[in-house]
Protein backbone atom coordinates (compact mmCIF):
# COMPACT_ATOMS: atom_id res chain seq x y z
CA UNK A 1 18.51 -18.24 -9.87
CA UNK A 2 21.05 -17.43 -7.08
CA UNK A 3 20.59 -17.94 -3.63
CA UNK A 4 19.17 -14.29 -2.67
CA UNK A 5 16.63 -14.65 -5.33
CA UNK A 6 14.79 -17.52 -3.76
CA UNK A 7 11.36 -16.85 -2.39
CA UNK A 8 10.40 -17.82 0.76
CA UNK A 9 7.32 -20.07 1.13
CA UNK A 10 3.81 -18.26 1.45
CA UNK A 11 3.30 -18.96 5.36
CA UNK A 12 6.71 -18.21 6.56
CA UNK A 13 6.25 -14.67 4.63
CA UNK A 14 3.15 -14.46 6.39
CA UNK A 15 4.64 -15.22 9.80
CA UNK A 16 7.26 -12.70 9.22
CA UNK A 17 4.92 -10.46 7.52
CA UNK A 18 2.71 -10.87 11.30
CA UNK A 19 5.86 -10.16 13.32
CA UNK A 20 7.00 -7.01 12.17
CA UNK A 21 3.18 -6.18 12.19
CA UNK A 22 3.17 -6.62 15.75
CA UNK A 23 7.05 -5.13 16.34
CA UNK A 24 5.59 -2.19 14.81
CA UNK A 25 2.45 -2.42 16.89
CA UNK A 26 4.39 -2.36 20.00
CA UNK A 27 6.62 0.53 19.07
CA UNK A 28 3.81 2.34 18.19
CA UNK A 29 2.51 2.04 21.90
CA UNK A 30 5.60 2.72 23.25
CA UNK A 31 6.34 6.20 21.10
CA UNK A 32 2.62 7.21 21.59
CA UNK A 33 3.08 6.46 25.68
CA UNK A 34 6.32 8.83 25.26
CA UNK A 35 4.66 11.30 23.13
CA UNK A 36 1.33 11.68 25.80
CA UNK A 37 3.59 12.10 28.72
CA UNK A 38 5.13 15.48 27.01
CA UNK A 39 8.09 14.15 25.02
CA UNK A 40 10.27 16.45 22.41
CA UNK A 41 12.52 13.11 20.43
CA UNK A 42 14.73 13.28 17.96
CA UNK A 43 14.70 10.42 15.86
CA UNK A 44 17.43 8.80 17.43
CA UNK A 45 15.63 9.44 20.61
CA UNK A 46 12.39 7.82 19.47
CA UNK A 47 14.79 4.79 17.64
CA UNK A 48 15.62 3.77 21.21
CA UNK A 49 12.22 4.03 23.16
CA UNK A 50 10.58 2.42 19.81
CA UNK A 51 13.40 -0.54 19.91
CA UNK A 52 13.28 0.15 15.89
CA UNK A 53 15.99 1.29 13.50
CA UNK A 54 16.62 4.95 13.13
CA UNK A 55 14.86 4.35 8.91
CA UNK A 56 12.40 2.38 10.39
CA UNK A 57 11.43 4.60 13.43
CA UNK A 58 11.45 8.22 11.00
CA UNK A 59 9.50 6.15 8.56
CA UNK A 60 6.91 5.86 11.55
CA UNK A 61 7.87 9.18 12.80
CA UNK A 62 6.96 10.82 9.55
CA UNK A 63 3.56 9.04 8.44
CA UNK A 64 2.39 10.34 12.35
CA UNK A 65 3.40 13.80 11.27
CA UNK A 66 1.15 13.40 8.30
CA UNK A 67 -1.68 12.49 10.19
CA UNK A 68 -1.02 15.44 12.60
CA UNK A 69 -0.43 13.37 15.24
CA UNK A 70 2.75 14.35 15.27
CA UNK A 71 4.77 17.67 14.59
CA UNK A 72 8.40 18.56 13.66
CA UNK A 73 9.61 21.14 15.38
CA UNK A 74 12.56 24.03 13.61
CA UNK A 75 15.12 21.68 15.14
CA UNK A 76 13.79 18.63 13.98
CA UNK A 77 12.64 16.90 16.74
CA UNK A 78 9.05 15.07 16.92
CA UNK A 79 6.47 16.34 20.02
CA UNK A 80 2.62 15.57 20.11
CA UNK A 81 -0.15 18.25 18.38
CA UNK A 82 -1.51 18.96 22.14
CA UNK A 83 2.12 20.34 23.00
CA UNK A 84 2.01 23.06 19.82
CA UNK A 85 -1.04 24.04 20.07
């Protein structure tokens, strides 16, 4: 087994697993913040207020837009449901 294949040891997955938990915690709070005050984002937008990769942040982006938090607009940028409707 190469070096890439070696598993990391239960609580130091767990710690890991417990810090992106809370990294995605806090971009959540900062994106919703952004979203309540009236903001249209792209996803690059959003990537920099969230402090989270552009995969990680449309990721985010999208499963928000499922739960119609969130909608797309025709030019693909992300603004809250109370701004549509």
């Amino acid at each position: 087994m190469g070096l890439g294949a070696q598993k990391l040891p239960q609580d130091m997955e767990d710690r890991l697993t417990m810090t992106e938990t809370h990294r995605i915690g806090e971009a959540l709070v900062r994106l919703k913040t952004a979203f309540l005050d009236g903001a249209e984002l792209t996803v690059e937008q959003a990537s920099r207020i969230a402090g989270l990769d552009m995969i990680t942040c449309l990721a985010l982006l999208e499963a928000l837009e499922q739960a119609r938090v969130l909608r797309r607009t025709s030019d693909r940028t992300f603004v809250g449901r109370e701004k549509i409707a």
